[in-house]
PDB file of N, CA and C in Angstrom:
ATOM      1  N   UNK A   1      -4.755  -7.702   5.673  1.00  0.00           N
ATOM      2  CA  UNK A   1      -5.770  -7.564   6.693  1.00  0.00           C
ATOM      3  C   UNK A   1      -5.393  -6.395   7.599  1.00  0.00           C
ATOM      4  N   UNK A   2      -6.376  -5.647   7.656  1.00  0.00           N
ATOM      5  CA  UNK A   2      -6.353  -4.643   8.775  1.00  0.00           C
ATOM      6  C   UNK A   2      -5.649  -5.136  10.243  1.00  0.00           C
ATOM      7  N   UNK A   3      -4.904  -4.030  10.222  1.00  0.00           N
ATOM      8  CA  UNK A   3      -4.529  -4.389  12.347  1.00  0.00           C
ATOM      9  C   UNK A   3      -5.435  -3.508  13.302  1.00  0.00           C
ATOM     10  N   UNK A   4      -5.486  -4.266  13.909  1.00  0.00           N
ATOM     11  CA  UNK A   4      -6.651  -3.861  15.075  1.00  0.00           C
ATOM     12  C   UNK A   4      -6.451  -2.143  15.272  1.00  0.00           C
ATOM     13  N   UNK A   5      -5.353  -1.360  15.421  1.00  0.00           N
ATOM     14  CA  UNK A   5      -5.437  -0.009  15.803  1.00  0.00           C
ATOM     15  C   UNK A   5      -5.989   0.463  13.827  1.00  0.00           C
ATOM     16  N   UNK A   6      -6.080  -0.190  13.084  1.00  0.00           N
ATOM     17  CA  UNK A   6      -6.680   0.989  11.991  1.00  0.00           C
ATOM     18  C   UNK A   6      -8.184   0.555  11.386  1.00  0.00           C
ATOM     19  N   UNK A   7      -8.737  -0.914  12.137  1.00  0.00           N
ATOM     20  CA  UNK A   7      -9.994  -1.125  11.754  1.00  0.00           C
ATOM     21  C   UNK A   7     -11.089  -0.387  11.851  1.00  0.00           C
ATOM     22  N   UNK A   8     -11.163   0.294  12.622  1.00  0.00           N
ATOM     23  CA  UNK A   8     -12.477   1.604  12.450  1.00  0.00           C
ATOM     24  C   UNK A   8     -12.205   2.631  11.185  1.00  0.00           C
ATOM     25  N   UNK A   9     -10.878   2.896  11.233  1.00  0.00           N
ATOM     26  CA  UNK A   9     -10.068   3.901   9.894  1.00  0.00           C
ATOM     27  C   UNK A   9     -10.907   3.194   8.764  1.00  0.00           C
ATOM     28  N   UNK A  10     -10.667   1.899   8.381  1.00  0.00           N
ATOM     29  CA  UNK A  10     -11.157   1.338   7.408  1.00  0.00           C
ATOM     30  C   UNK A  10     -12.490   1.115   7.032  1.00  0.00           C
ATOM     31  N   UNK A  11     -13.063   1.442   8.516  1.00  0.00           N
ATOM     32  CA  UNK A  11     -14.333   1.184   7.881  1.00  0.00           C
ATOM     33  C   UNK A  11     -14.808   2.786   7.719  1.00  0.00           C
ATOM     34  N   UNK A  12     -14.487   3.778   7.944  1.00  0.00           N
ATOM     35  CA  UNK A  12     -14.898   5.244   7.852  1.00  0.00           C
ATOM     36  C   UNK A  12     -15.370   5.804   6.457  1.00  0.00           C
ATOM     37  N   UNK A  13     -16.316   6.579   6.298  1.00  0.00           N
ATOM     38  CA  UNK A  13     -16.483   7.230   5.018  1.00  0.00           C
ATOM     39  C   UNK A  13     -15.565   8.144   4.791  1.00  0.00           C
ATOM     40  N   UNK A  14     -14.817   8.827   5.254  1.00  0.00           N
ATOM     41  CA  UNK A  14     -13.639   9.264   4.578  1.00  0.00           C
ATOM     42  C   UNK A  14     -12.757   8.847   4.122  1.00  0.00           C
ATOM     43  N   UNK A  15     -12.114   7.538   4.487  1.00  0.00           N
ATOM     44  CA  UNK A  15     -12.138   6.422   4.018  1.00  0.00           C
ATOM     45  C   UNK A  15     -11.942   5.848   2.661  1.00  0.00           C
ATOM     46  N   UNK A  16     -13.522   5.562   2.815  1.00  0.00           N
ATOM     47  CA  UNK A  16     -14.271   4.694   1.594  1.00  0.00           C
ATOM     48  C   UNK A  16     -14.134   5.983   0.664  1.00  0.00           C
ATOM     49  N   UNK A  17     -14.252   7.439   0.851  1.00  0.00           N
ATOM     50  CA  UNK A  17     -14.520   8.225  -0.444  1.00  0.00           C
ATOM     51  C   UNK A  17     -12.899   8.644  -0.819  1.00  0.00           C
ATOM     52  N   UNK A  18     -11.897   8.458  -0.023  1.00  0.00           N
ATOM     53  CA  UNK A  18     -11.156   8.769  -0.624  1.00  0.00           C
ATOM     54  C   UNK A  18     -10.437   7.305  -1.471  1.00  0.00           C
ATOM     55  N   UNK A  19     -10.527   6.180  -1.402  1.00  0.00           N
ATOM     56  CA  UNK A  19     -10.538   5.214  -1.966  1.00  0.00           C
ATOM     57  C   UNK A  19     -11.281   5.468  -3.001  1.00  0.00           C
ATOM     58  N   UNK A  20     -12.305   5.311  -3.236  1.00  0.00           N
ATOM     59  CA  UNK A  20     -13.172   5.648  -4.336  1.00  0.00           C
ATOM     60  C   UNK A  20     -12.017   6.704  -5.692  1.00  0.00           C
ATOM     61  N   UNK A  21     -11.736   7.858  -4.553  1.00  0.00           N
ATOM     62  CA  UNK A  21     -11.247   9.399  -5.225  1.00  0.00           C
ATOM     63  C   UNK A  21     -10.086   8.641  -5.899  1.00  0.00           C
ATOM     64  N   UNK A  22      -9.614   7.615  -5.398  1.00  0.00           N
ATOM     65  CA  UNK A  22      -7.757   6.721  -6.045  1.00  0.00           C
ATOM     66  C   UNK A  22      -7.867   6.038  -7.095  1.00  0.00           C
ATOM     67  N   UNK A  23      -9.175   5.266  -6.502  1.00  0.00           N
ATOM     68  CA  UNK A  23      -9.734   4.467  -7.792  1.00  0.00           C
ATOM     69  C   UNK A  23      -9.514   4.915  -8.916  1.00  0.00           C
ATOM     70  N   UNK A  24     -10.600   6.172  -9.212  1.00  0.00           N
ATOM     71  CA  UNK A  24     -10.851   6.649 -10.254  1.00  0.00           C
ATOM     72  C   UNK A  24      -9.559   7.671 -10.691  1.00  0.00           C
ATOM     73  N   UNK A  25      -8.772   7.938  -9.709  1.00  0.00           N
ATOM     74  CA  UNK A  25      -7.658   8.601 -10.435  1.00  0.00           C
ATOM     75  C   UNK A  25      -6.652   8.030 -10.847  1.00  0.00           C
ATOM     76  N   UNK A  26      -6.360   7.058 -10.598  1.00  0.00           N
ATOM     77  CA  UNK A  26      -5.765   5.750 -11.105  1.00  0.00           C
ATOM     78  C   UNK A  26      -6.328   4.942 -12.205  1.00  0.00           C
ATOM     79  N   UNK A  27      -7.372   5.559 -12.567  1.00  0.00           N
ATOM     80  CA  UNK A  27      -7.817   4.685 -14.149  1.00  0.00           C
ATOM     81  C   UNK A  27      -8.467   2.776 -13.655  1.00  0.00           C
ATOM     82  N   UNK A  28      -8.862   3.102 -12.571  1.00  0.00           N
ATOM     83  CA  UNK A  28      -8.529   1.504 -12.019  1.00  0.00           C
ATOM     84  C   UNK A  28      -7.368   0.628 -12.377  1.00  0.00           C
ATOM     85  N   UNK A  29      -6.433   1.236 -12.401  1.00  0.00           N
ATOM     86  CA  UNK A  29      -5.327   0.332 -12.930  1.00  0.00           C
ATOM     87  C   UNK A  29      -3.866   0.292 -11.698  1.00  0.00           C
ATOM     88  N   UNK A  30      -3.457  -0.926 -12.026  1.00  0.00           N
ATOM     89  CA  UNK A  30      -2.483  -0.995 -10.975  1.00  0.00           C
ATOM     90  C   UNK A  30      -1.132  -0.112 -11.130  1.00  0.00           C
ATOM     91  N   UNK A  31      -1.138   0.613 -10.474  1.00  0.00           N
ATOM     92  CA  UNK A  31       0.143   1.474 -10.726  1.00  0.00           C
ATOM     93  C   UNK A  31       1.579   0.998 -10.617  1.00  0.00           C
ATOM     94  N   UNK A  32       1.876   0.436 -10.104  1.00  0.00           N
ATOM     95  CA  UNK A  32       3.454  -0.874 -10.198  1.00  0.00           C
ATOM     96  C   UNK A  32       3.358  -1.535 -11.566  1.00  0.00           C
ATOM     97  N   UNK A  33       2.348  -2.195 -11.890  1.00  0.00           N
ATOM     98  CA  UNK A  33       2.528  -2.823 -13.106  1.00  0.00           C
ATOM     99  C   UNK A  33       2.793  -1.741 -14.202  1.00  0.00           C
ATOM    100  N   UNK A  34       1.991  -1.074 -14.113  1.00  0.00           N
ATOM    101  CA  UNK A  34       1.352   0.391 -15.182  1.00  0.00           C
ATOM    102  C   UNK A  34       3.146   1.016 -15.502  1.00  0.00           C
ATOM    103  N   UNK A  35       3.930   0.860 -14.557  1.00  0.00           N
ATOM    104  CA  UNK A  35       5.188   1.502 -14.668  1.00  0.00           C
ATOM    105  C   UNK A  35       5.794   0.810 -15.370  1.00  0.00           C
ATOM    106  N   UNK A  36       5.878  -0.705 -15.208  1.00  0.00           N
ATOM    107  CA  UNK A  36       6.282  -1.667 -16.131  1.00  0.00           C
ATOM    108  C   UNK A  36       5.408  -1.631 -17.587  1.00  0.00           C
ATOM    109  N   UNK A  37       4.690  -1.258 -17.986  1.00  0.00           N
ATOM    110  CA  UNK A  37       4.073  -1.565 -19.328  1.00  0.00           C
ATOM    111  C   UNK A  37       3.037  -2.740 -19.325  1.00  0.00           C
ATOM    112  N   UNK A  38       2.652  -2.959 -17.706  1.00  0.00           N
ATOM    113  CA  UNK A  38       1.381  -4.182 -17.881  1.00  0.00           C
ATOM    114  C   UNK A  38       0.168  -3.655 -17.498  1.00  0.00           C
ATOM    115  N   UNK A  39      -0.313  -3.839 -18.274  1.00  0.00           N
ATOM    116  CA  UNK A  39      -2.220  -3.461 -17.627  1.00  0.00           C
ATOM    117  C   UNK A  39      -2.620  -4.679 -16.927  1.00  0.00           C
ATOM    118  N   UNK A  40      -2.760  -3.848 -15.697  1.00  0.00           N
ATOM    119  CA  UNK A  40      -3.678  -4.630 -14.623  1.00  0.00           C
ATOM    120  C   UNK A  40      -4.466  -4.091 -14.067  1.00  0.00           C
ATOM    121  N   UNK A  41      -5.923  -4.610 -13.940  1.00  0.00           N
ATOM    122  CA  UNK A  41      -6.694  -3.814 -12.872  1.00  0.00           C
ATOM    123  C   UNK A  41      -5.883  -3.740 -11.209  1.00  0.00           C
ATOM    124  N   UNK A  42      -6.469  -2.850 -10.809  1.00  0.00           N
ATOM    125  CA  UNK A  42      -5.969  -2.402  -9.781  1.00  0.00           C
ATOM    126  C   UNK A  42      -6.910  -2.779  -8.521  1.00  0.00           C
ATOM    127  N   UNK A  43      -6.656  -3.216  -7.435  1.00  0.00           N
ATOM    128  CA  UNK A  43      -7.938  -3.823  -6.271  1.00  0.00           C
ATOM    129  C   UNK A  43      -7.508  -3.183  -5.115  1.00  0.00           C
ATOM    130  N   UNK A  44      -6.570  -2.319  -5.090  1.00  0.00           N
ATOM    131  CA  UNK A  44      -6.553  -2.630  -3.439  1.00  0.00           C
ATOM    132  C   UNK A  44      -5.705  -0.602  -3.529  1.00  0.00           C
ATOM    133  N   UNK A  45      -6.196  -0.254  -2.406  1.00  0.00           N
ATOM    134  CA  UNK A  45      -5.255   1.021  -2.259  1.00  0.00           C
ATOM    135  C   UNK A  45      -4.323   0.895  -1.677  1.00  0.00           C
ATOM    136  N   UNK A  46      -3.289   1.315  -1.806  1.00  0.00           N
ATOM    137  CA  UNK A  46      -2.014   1.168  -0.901  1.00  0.00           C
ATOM    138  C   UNK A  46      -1.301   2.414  -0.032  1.00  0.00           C
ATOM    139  N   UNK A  47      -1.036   2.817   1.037  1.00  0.00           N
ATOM    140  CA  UNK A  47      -0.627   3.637   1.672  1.00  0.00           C
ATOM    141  C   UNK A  47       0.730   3.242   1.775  1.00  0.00           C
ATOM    142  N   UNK A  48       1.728   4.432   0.900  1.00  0.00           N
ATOM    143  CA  UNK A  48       2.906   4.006   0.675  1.00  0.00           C
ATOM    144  C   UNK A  48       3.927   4.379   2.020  1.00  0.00           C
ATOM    145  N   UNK A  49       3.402   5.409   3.421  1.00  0.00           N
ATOM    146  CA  UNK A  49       3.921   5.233   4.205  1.00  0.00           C
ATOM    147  C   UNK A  49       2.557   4.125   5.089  1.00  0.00           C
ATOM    148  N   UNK A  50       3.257   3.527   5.464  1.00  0.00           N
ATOM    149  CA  UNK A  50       2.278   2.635   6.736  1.00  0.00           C
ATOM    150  C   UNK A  50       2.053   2.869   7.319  1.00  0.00           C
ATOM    151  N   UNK A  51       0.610   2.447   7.872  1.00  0.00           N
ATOM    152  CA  UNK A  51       0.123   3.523   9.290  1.00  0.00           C
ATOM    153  C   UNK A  51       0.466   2.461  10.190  1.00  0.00           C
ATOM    154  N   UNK A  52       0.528   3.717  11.247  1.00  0.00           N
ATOM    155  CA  UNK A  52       1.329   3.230  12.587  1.00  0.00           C
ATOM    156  C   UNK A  52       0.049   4.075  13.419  1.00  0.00           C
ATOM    157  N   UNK A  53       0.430   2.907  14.902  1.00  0.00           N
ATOM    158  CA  UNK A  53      -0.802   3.690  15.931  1.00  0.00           C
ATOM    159  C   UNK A  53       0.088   5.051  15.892  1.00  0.00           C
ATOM    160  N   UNK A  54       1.353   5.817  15.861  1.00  0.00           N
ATOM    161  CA  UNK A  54       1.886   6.898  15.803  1.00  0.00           C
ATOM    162  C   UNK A  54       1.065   8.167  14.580  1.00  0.00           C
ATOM    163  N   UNK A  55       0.770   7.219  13.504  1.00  0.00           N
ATOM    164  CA  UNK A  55       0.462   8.711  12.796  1.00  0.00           C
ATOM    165  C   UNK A  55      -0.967   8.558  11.714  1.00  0.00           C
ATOM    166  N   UNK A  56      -1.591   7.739  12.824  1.00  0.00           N
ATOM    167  CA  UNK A  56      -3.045   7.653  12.289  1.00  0.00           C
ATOM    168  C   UNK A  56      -3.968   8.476  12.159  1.00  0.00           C
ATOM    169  N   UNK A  57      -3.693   9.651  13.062  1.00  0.00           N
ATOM    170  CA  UNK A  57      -4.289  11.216  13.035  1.00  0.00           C
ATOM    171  C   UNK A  57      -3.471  12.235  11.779  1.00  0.00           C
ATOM    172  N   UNK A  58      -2.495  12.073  11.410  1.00  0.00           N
ATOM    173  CA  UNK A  58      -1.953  12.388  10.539  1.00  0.00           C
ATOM    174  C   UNK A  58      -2.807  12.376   8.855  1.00  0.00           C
ATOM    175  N   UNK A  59      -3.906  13.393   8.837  1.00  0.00           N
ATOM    176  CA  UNK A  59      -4.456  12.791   7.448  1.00  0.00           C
ATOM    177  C   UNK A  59      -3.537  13.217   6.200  1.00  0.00           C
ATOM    178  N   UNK A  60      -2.660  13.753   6.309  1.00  0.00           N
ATOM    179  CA  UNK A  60      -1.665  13.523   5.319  1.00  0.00           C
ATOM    180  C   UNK A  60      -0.669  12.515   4.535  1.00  0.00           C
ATOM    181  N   UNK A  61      -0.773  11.482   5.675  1.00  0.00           N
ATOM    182  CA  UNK A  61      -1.080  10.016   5.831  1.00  0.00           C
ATOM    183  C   UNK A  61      -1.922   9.185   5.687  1.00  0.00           C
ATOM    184  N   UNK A  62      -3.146   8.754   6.271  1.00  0.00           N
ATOM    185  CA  UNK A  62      -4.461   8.139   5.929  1.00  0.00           C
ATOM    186  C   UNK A  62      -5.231   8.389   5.053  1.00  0.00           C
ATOM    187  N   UNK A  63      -5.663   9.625   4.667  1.00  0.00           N
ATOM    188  CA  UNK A  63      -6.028   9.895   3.570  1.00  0.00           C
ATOM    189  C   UNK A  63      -5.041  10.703   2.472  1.00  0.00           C
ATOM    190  N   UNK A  64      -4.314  11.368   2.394  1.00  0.00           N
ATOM    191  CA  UNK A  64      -3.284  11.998   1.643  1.00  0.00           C
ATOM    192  C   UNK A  64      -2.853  11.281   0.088  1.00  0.00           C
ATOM    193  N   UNK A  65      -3.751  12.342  -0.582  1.00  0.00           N
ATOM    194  CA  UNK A  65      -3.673  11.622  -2.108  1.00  0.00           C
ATOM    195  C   UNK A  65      -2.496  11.088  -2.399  1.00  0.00           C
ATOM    196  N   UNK A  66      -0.937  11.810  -2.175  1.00  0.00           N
ATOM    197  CA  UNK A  66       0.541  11.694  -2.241  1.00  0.00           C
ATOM    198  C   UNK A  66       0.749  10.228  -1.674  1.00  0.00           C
ATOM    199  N   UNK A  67       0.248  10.036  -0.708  1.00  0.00           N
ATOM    200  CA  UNK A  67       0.819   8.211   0.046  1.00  0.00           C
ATOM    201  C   UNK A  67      -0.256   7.522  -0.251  1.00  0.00           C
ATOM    202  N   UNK A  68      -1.004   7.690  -1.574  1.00  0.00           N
ATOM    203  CA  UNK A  68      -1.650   6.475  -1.910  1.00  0.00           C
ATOM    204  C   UNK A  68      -1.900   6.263  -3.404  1.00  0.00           C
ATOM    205  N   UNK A  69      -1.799   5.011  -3.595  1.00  0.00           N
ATOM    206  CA  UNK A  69      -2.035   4.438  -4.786  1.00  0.00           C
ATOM    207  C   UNK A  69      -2.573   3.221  -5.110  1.00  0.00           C
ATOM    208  N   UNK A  70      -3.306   2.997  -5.855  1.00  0.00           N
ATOM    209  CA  UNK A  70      -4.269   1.795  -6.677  1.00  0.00           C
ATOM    210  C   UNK A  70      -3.207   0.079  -6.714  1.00  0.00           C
ATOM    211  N   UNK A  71      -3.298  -0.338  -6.534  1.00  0.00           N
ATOM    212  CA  UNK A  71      -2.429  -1.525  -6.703  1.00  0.00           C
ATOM    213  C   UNK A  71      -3.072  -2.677  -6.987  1.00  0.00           C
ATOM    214  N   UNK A  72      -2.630  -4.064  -7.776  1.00  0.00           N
ATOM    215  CA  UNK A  72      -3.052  -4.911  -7.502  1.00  0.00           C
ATOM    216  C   UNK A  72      -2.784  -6.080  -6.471  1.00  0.00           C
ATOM    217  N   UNK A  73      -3.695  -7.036  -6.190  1.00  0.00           N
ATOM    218  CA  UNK A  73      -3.207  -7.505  -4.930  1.00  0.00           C
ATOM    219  C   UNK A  73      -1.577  -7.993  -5.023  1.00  0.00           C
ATOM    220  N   UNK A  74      -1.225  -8.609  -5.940  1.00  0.00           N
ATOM    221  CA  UNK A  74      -0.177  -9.165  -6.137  1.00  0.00           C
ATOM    222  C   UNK A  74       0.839  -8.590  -5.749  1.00  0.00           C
ATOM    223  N   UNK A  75       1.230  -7.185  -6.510  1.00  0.00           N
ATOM    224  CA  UNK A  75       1.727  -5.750  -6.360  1.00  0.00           C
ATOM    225  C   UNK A  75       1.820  -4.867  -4.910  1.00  0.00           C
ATOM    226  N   UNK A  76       0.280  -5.669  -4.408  1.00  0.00           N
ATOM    227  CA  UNK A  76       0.284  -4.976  -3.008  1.00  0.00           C
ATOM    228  C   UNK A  76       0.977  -6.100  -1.750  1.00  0.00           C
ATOM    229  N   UNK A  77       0.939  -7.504  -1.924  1.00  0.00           N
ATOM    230  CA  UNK A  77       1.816  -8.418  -1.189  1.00  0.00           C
ATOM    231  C   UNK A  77       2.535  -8.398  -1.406  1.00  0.00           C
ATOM    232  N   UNK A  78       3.703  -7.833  -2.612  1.00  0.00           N
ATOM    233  CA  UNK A  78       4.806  -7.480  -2.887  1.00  0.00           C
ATOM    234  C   UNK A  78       5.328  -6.115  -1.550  1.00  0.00           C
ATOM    235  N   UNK A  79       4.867  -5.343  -1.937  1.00  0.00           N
ATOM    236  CA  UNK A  79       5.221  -4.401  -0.906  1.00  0.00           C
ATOM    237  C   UNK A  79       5.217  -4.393   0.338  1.00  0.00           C
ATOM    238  N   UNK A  80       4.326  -4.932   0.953  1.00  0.00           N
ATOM    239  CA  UNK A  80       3.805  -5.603   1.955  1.00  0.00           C
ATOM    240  C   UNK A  80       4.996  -6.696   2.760  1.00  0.00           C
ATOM    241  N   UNK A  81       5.674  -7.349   1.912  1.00  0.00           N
ATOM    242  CA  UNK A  81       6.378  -8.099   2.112  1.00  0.00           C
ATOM    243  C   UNK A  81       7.322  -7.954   2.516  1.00  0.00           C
ATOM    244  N   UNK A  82       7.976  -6.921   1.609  1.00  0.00           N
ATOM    245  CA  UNK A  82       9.192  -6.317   1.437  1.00  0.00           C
ATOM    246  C   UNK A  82       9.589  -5.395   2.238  1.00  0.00           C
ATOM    247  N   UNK A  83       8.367  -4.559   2.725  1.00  0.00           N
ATOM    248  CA  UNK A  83       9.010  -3.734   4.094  1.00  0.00           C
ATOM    249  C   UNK A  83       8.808  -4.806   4.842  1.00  0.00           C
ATOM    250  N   UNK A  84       8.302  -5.584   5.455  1.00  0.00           N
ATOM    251  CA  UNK A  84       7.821  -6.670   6.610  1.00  0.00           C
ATOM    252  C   UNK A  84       9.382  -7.579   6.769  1.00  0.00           C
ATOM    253  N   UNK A  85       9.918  -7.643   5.545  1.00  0.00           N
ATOM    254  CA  UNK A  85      10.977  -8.397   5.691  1.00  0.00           C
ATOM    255  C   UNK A  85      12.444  -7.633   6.345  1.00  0.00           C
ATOM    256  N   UNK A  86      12.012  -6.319   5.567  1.00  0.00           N
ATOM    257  CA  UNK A  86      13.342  -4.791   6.133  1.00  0.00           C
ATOM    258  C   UNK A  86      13.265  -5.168   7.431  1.00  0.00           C
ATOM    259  N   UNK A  87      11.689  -4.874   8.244  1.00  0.00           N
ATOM    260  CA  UNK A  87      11.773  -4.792   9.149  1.00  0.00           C
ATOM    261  C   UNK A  87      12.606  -5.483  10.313  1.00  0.00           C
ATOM    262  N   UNK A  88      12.291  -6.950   9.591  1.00  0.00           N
ATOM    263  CA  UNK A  88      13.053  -8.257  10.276  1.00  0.00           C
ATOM    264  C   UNK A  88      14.234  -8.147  10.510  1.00  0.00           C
ATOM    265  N   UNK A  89      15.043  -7.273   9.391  1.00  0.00           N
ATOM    266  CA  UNK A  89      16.266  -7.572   9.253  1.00  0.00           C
ATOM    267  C   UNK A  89      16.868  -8.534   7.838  1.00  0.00           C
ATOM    268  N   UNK A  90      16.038  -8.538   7.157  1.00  0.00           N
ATOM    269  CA  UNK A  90      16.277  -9.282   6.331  1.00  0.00           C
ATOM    270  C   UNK A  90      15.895  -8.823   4.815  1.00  0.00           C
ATOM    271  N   UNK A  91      16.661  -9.110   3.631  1.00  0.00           N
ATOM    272  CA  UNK A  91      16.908  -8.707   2.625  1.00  0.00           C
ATOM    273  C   UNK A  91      17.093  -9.425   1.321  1.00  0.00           C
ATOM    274  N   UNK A  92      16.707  -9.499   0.154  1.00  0.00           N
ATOM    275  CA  UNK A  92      17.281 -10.247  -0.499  1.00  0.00           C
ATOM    276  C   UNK A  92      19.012  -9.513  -1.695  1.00  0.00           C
ATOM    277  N   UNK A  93      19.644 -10.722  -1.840  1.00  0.00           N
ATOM    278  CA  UNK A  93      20.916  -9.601  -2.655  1.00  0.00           C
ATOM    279  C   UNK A  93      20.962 -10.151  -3.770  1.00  0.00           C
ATOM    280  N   UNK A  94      21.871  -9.192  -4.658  1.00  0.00           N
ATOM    281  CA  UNK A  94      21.267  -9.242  -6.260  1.00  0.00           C
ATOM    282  C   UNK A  94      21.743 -10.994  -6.921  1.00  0.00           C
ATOM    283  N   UNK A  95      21.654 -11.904  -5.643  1.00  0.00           N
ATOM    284  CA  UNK A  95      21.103 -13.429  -7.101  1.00  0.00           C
ATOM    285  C   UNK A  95      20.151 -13.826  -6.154  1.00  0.00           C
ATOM    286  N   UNK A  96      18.811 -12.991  -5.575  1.00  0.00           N
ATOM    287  CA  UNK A  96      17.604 -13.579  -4.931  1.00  0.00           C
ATOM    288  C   UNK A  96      17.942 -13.803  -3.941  1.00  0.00           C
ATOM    289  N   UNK A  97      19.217 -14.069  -3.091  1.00  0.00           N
ATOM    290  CA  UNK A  97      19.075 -14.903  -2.043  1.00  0.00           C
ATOM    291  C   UNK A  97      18.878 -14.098  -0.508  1.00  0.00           C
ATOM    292  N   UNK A  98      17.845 -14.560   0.477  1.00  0.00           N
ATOM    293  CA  UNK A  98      17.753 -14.174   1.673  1.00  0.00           C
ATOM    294  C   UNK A  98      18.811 -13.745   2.562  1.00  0.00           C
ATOM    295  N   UNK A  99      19.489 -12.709   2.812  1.00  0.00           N
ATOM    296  CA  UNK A  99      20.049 -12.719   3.673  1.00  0.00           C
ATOM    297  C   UNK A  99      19.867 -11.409   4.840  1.00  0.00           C
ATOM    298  N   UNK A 100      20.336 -11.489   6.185  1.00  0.00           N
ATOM    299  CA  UNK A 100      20.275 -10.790   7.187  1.00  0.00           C
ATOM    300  C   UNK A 100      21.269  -9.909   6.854  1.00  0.00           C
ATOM    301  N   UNK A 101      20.385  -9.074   7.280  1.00  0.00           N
ATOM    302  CA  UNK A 101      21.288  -7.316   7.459  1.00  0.00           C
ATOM    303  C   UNK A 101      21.594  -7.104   8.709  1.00  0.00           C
TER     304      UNK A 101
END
């Protein structure tokens, strides 16, 4: 879900056409899986740096073909997660388990 400083971003036609422009350059397919050898459709765009109220004017960022890619949702709560958790302080180590950094 959108955060309140990028909900107008999201709803913008520059936006929507450069989504569109990912879509289709992405084959509609999820690009995380696609690396692994799985075909998945792809649903969601992903901005691989995160926008911040800091660099929302930055269209090298928001729209910038380079920080975006096709994902599926799954793929995209994966990532999602995983910085959200950095952020915390927290990590998993190589037998799964949660721990603080």
């Amino acid at each position: 879900m959108a955060k309140e400083f990028s909900k107008s971003f999201y709803k913008s036609k520059a936006w929507k056409e450069t989504r569109r422009y990912v879509y289709i350059r992405d084959k509609g397919l999820c690009q995380d899986c696609l690396s692994k050898g799985i075909i998945t459709p792809g649903k969601e765009v992903h901005h691989i740096e995160h926008l911040t109220p800091d660099n929302m004017n930055d269209t090298n960022v928001t729209l910038g073909e380079n920080n975006l890619r096709l994902l599926c949702k799954e793929c995209h709560h994966k990532r999602h997660d995983k910085k959200e958790s950095v952020e915390k302080g927290l990590a998993f180590n190589e037998y799964g388990e949660l721990i603080k950094l």
